[in-house]
Protein backbone atom coordinates (compact mmCIF):
# COMPACT_ATOMS: atom_id res chain seq x y z
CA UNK A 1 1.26 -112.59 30.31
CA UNK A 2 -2.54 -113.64 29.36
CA UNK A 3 -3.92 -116.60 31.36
CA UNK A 4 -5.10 -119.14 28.14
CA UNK A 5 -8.09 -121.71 29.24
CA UNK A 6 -7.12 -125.22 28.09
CA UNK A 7 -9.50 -128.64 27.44
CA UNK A 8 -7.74 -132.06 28.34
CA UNK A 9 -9.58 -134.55 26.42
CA UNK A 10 -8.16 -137.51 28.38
CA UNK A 11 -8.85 -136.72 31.75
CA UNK A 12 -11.71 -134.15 31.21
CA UNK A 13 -10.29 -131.49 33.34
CA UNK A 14 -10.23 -127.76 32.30
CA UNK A 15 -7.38 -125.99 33.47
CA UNK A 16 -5.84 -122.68 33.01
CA UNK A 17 -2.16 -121.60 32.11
CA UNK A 18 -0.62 -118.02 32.04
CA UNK A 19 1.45 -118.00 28.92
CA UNK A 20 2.96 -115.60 26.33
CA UNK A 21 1.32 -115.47 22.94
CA UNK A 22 3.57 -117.49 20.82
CA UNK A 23 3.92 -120.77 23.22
CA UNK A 24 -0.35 -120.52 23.97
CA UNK A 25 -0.92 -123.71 21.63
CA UNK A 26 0.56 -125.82 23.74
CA UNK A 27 -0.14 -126.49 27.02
CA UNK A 28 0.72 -130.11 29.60
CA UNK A 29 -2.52 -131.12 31.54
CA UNK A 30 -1.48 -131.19 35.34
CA UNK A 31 -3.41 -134.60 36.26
CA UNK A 32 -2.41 -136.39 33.56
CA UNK A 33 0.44 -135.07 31.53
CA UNK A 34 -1.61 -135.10 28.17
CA UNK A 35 -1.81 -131.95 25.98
CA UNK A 36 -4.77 -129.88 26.31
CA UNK A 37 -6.52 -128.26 23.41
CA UNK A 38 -6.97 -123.93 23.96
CA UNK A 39 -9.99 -123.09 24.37
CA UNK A 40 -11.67 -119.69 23.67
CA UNK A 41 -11.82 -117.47 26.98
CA UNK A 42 -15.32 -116.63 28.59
CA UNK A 43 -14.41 -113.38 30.18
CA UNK A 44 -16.71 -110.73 31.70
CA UNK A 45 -16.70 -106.66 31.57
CA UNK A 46 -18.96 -104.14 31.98
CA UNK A 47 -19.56 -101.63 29.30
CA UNK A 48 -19.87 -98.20 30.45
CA UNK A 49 -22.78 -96.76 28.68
CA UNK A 50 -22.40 -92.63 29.06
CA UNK A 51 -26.03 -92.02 28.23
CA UNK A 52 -27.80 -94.48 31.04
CA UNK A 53 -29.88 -93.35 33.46
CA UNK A 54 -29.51 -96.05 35.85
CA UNK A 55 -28.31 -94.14 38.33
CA UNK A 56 -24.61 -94.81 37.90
CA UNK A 57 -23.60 -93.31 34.43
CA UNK A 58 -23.00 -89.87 33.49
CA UNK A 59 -26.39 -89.09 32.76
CA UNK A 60 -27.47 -88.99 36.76
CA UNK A 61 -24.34 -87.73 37.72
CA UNK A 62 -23.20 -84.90 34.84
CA UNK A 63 -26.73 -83.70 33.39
CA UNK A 64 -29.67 -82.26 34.83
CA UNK A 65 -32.94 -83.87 34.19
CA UNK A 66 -34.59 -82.08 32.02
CA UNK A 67 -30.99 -82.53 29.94
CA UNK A 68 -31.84 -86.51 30.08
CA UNK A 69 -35.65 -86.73 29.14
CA UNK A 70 -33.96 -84.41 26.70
CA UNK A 71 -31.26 -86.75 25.32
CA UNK A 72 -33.66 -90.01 26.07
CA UNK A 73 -36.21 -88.34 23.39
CA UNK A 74 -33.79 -87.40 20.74
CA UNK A 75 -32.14 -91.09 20.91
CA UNK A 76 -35.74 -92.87 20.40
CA UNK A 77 -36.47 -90.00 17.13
CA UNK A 78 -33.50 -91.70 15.53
């Protein structure tokens, strides 16, 4: 089940709750017993970028480097 961020306006505190999709609009506050309001999710990824050249994507790994300057000059001609 997703873990849903909730607001309780009463009390101030942010908690979170893991929930199933159809019951994620409600949610108890844990100090004070007062419904919380959802609140969007601030969650983090990274994007894999294949064409980096950071020294960690498939550019360093896979391709030579004449292939990158290669690549790197026909992605700044578009």
């Amino acid at each position: 089940m997703p873990i849903y961020d909730y607001w309780c306006s009463q009390c101030h505190q942010k908690f979170e709750e893991s929930k199933s999709m159809e019951k994620r609009h409600t949610a108890i506050c844990p100090r004070c017993n007062t419904k919380g309001k959802l609140m969007p999710s601030a969650f983090s990824f990274k994007f894999f970028n294949p064409f980096t050249v950071d020294g960690e994507g498939f550019t360093s790994k896979n391709m030579r480097p004449e292939e990158v300057a290669e690549l790197n000059q026909e992605c700044r001609e578009r």
